[in-house]
Structure formats: structure tokens, C-alpha cells
C-alpha atoms as a PDB file:
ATOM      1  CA  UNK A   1      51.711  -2.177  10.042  1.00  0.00           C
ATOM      2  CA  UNK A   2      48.704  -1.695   8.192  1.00  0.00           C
ATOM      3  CA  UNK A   3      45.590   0.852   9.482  1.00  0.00           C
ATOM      4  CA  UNK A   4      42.167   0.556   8.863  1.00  0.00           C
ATOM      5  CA  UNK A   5      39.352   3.682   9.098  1.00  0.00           C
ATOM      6  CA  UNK A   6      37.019   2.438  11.897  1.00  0.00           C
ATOM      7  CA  UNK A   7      35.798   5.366  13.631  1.00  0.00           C
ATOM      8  CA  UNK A   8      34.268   8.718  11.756  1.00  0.00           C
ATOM      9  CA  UNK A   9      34.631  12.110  13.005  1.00  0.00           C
ATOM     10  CA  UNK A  10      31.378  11.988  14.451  1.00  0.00           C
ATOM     11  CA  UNK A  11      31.502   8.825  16.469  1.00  0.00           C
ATOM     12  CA  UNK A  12      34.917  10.647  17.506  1.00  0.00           C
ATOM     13  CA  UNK A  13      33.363  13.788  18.586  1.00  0.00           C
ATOM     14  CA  UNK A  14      30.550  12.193  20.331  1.00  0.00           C
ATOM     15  CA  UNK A  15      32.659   9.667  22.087  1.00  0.00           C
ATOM     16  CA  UNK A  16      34.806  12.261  24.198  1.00  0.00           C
ATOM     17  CA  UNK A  17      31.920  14.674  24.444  1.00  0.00           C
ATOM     18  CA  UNK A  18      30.287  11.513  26.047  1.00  0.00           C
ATOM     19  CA  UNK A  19      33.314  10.210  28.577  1.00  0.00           C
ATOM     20  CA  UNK A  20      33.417  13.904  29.960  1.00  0.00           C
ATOM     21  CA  UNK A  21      29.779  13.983  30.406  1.00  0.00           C
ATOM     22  CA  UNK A  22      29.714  10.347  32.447  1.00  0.00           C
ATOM     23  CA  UNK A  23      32.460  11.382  34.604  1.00  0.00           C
ATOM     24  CA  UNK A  24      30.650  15.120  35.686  1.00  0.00           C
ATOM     25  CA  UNK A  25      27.973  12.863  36.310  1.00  0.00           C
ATOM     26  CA  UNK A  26      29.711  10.189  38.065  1.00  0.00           C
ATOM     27  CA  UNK A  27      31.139  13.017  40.392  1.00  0.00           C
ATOM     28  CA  UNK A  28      28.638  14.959  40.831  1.00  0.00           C
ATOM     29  CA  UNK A  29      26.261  11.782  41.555  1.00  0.00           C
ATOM     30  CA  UNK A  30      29.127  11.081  44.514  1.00  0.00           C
ATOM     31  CA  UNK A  31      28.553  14.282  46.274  1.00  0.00           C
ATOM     32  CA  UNK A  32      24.939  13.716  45.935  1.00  0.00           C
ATOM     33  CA  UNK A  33      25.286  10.015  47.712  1.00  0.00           C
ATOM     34  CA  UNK A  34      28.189  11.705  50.083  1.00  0.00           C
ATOM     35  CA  UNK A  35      27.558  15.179  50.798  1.00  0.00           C
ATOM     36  CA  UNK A  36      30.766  14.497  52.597  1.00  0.00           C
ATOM     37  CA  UNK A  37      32.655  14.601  49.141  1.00  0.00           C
ATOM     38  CA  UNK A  38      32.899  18.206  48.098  1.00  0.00           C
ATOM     39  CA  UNK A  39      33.758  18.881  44.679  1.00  0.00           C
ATOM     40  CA  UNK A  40      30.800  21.887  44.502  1.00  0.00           C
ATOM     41  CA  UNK A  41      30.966  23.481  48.333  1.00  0.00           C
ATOM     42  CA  UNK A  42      26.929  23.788  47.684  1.00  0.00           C
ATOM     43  CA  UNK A  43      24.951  21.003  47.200  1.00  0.00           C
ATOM     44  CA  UNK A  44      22.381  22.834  45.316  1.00  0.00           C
ATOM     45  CA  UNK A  45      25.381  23.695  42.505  1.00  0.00           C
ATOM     46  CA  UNK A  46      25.602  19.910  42.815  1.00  0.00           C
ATOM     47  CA  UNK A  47      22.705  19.100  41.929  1.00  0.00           C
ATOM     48  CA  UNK A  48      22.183  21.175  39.164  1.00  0.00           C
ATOM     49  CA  UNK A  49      25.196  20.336  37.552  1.00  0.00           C
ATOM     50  CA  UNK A  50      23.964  16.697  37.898  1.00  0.00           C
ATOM     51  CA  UNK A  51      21.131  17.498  36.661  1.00  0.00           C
ATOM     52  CA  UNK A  52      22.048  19.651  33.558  1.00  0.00           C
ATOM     53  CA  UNK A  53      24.559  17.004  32.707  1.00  0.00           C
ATOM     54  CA  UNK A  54      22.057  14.489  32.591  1.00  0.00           C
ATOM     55  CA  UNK A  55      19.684  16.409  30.220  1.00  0.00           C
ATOM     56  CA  UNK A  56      23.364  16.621  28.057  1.00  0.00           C
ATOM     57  CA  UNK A  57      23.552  13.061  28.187  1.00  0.00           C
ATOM     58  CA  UNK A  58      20.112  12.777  26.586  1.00  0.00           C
ATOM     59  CA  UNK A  59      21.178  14.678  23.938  1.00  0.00           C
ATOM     60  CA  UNK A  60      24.387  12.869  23.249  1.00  0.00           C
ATOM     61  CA  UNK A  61      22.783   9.130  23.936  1.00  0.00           C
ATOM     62  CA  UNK A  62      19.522  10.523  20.666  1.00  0.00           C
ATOM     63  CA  UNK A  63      22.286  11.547  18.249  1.00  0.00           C
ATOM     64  CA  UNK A  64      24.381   8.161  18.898  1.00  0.00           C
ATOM     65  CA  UNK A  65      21.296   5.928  18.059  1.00  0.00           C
ATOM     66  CA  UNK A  66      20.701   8.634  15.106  1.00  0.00           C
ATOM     67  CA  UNK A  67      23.532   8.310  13.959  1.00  0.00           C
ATOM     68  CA  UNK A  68      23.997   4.934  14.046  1.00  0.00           C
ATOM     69  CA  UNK A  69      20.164   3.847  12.908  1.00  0.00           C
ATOM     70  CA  UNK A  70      20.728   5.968   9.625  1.00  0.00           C
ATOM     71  CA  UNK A  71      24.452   4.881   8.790  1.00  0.00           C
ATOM     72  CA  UNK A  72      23.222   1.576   9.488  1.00  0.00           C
ATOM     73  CA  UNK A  73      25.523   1.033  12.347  1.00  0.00           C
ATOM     74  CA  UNK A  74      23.441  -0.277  14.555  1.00  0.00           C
ATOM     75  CA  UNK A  75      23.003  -3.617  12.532  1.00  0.00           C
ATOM     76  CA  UNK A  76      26.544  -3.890  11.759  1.00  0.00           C
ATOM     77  CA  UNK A  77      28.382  -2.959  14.617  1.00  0.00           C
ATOM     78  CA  UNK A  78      25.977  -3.888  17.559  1.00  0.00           C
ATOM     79  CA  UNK A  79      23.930  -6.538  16.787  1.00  0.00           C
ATOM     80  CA  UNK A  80      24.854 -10.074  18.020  1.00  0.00           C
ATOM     81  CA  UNK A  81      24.283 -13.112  15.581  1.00  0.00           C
ATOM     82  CA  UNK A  82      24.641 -16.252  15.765  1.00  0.00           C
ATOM     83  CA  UNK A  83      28.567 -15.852  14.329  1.00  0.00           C
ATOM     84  CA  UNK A  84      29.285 -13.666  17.184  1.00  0.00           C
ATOM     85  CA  UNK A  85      27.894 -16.099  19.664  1.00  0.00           C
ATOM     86  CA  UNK A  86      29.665 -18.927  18.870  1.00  0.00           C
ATOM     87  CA  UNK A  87      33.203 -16.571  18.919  1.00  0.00           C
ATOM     88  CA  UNK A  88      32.432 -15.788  22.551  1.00  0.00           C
ATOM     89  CA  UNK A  89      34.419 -18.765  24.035  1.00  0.00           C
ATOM     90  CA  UNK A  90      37.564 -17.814  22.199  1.00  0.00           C
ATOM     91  CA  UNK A  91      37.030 -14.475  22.632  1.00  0.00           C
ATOM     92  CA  UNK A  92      37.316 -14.814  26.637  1.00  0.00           C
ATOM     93  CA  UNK A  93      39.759 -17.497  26.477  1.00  0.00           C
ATOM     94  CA  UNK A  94      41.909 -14.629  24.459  1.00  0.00           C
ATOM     95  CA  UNK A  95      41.519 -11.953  27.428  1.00  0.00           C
ATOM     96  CA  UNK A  96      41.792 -14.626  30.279  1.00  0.00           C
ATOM     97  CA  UNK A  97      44.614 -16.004  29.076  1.00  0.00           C
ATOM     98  CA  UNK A  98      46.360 -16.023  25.552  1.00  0.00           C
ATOM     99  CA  UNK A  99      46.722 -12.290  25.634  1.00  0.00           C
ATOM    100  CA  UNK A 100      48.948 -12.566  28.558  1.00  0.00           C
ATOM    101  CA  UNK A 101      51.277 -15.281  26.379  1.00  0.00           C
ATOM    102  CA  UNK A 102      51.426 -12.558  23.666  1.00  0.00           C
ATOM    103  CA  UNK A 103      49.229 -14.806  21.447  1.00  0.00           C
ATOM    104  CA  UNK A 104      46.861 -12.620  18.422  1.00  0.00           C
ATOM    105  CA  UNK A 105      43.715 -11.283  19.450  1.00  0.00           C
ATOM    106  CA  UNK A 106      40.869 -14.212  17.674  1.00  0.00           C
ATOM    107  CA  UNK A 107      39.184 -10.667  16.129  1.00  0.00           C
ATOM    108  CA  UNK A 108      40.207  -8.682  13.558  1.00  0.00           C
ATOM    109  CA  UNK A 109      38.378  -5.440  12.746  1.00  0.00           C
ATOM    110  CA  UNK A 110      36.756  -4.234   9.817  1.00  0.00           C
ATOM    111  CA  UNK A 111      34.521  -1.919   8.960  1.00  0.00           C
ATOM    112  CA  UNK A 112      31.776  -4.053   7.932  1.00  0.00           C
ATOM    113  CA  UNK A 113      32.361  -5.429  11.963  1.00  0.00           C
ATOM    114  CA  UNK A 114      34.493  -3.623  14.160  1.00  0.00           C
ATOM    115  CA  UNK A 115      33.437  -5.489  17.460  1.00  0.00           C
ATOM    116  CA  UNK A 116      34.885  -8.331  18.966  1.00  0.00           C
ATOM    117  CA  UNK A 117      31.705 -10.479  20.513  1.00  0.00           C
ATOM    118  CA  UNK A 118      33.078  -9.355  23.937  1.00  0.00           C
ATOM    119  CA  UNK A 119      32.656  -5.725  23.081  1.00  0.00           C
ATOM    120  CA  UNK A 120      29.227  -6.185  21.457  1.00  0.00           C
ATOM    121  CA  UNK A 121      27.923  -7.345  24.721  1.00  0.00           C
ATOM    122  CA  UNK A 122      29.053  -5.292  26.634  1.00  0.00           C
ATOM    123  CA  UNK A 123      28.252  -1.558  24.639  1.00  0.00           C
ATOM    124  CA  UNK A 124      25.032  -3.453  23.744  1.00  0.00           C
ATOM    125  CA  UNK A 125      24.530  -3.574  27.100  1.00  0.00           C
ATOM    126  CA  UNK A 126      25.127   0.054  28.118  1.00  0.00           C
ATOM    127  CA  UNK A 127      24.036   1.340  25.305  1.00  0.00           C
ATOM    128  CA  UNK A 128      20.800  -0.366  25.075  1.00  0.00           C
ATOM    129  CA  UNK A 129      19.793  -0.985  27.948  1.00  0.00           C
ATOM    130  CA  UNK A 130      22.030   0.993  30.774  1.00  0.00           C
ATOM    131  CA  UNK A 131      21.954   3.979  29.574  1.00  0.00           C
ATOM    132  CA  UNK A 132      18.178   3.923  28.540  1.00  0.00           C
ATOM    133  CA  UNK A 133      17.394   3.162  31.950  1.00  0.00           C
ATOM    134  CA  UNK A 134      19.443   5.516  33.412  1.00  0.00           C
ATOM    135  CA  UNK A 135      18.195   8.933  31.203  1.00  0.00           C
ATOM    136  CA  UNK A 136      14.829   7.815  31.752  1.00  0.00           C
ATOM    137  CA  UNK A 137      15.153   7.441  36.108  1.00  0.00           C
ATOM    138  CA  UNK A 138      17.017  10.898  35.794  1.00  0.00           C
ATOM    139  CA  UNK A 139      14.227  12.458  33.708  1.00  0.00           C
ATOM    140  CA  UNK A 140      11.953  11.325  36.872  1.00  0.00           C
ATOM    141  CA  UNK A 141      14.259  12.714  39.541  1.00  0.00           C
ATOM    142  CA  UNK A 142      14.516  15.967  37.228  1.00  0.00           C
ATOM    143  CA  UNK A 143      11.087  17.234  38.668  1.00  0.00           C
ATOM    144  CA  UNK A 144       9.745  15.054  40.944  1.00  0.00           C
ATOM    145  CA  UNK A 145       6.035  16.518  41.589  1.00  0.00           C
ATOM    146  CA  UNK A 146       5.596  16.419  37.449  1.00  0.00           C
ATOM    147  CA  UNK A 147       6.646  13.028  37.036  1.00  0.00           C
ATOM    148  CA  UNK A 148       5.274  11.978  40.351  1.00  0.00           C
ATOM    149  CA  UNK A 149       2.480   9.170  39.354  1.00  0.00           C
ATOM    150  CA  UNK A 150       5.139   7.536  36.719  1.00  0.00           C
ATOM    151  CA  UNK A 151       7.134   7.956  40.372  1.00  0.00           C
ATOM    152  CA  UNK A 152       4.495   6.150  42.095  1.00  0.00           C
ATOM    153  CA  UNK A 153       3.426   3.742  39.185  1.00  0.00           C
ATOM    154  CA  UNK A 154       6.788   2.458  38.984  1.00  0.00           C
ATOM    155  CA  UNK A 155       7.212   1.463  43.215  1.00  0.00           C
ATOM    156  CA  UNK A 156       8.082   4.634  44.558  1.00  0.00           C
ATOM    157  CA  UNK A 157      10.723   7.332  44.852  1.00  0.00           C
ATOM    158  CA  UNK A 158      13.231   4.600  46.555  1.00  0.00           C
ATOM    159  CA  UNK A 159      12.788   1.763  43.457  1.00  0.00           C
ATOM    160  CA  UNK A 160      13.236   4.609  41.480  1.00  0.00           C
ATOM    161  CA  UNK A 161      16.370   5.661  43.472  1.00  0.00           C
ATOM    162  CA  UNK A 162      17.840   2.286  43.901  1.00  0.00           C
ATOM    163  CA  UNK A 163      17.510   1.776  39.799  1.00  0.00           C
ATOM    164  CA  UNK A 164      18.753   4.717  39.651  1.00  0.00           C
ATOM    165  CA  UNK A 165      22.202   4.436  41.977  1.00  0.00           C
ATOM    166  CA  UNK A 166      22.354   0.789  40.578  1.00  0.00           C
ATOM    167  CA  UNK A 167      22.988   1.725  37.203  1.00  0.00           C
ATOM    168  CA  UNK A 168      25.107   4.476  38.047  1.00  0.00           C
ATOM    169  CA  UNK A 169      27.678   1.697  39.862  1.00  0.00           C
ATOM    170  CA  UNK A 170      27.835  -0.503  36.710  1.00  0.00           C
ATOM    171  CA  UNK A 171      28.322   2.861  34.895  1.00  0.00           C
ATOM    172  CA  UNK A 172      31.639   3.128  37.165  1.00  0.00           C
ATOM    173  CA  UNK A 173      32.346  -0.430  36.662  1.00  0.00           C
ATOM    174  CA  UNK A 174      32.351  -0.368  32.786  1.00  0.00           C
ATOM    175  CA  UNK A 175      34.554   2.547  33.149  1.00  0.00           C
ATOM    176  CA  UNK A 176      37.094   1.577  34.527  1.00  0.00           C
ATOM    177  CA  UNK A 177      37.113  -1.552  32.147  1.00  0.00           C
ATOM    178  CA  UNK A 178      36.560   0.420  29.493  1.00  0.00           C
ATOM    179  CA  UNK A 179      39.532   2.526  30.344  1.00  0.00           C
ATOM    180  CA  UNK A 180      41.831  -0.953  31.128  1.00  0.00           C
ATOM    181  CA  UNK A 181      40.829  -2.143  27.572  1.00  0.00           C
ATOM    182  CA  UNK A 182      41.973   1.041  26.262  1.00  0.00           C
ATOM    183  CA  UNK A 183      45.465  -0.123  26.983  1.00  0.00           C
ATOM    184  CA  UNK A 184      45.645  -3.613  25.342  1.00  0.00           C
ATOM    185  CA  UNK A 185      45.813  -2.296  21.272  1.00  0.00           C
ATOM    186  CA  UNK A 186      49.679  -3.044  19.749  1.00  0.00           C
ATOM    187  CA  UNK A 187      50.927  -0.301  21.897  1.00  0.00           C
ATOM    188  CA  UNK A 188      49.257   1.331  25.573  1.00  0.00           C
ATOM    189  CA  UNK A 189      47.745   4.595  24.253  1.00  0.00           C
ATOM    190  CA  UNK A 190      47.144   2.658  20.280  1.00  0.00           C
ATOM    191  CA  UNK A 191      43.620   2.507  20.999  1.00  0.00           C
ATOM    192  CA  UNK A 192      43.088   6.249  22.394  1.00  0.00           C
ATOM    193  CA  UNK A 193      44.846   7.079  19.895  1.00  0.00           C
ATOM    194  CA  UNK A 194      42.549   5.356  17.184  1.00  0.00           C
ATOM    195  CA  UNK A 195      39.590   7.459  18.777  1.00  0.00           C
ATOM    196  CA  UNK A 196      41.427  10.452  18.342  1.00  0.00           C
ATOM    197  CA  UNK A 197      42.896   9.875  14.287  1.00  0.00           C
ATOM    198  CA  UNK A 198      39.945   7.595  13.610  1.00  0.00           C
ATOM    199  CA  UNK A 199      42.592   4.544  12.159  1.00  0.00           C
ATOM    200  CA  UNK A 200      43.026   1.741  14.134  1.00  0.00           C
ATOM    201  CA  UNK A 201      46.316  -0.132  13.963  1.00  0.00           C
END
């Protein structure tokens, strides 16, 4: 079975630096909704985690569109062309239905393209417009009275918050996708495994 080099060290290191950060946040961001739910047994702790996190995810979100603008991976690997478009219908056919009958994926990676049309959509999606979104309502919630007429330019603490929460449920969402999609490589742990070696099968 032949390999191919799809994913450097530092798309590696960034990648699980990232899922730990999203799920602290994704906790935390529970309690915060459900005080009820007590991971911290203050609230304040919390919040700050939340909080801290967030700034963390800022980080990691400005070195993956570094990285990517200067490697020129963002061209490559996440924009959609007209190619890509006209795959889509037998890329979803594929994970509807032929990839329960054991049929081959319609895809094949490369390095010059290592996204299906289905997976461009969707980390184009949450990378580009998601995630965005969601650093820049957390940056507003980070000090309220500073950011307050951006706050009130933009409809209000509750638009703000309902953005905000709304984002942070697709976030969830795409996880658990994410993590379901995970499992569907040659073998059940062949694509963690590729973001762990770098080679995917």
C-alpha cells in the first residue's frame, strides 16, 4: 500500500494544539451556558479559562493562515474551483452511499490537492469564516466596557451573544463530524494516524 507525505510537522503540531484548545473551550463555554455543569466549581475559574483559551485560539487560528498564505497552502489546499465544484455530486454520492458498498473513495490525495470538494467546504467554512467570527465575538466579550460601542454598533450585547453561542454549536457539530470522518481512511484510526506520522495511506 503506497503512502504519500500530506501533512508537515507544523500543520501536525498545530492541528492537536488546536483540537485541545476547541474542546477547553467547548467545555468551558458549557459551564458558562449551564452553571449547572461543573467542570471548574467557580465560575470565575470558568471564565477565565474560557477566556485565556480563546486568546490561545487567536494565536493558533494567525499562525494557520501564516502558515498556509506563505507555503502557498491556502490556494492549493482550500480554494474551491470550478474542478472541485463539479466533483461535489460524486463526492456526496460516495459518503451517502458507495462508501457503505465498499466502493473507492472518487478522491485521491496529493500534495498539490489533498482535499476532497467535501472537505474544502467544509474547513473553508470554519476556517474562514467560523472561526473568524468566533475570535472576533470573543475578543468583544473579553472586556466588555473597552469594546463596548463595537458592542453597541454591532446590535447589542445579545446579537453579539447569540453570534457568539451560534457559532460555538456548529463548532460542536463539525466536531463530532470531524471526529466520525476520522474513522473512514483504509483502517479506523488510518487517518489519526496520518496526523500523527504525517503519511497518509
Amino acid at each position: 500500500m503506497s503512502k504519500i507525505y500530506l501533512f508537515p510537522l507544523p500543520v501536525r503540531i498545530w492541528h492537536w494544539i488546536n483540537a485541545f484548545v476547541i474542546i477547553i473551550l467547548v467545555i468551558t463555554g458549557i459551564q458558562l451556558r449551564m452553571p449547572s455543569f461543573q467542570i471548574f466549581a467557580n465560575y470565575r475559574d470558568a471564565v477565565l479559562v474560557h477566556k485565556y483559551f480563546g486568546f490561545v485560539m487567536s494565536v493558533s487560528f494567525l499562525f494557520w493562515f501564516l502558515y498556509y498564505l506563505f507555503t502557498g497552502g491556502l490556494k492549493k489546499h482550500y480554494l474551491i474551483g470550478i474542478k472541485d465544484i463539479k466533483a461535489i455530486p460524486d463526492q456526496v454520492i460516495y459518503y451517502v452511499l458507495y462508501i457503505f458498498k465498499g466502493k473507492r473513495n472518487p478522491f485521491t490525495p496529493s500534495t498539490e490537492n489533498k482535499f476532497n470538494p467535501m472537505q474544502k467546504l467544509a474547513y473553508s467554512l470554519v476556517m474562514f469564516v467560523f472561526t473568524p467570527v468566533m475570535i472576533f465575538t470573543g475578543i468583544l466579550f473579553s472586556d466588555i466596557i473597552f469594546f463596548f460601542s463595537w458592542i453597541k454598533f454591532l446590535g447589542g450585547l445579545r446579537v453579539i451573544d447569540a453570534i457568539h453561542v451560534a457559532i460555538a454549536y456548529s463548532f460542536v457539530f463539525y466536531l463530532f463530524v470531524h471526529l466520525y470522518m476520522a474513522t473512514l481512511g483504509q483502517k479506523l484510526n488510518s487517518h489519526i494516524k496520518s496526523m500523527i506520522t504525517g503519511y497518509d495511506e
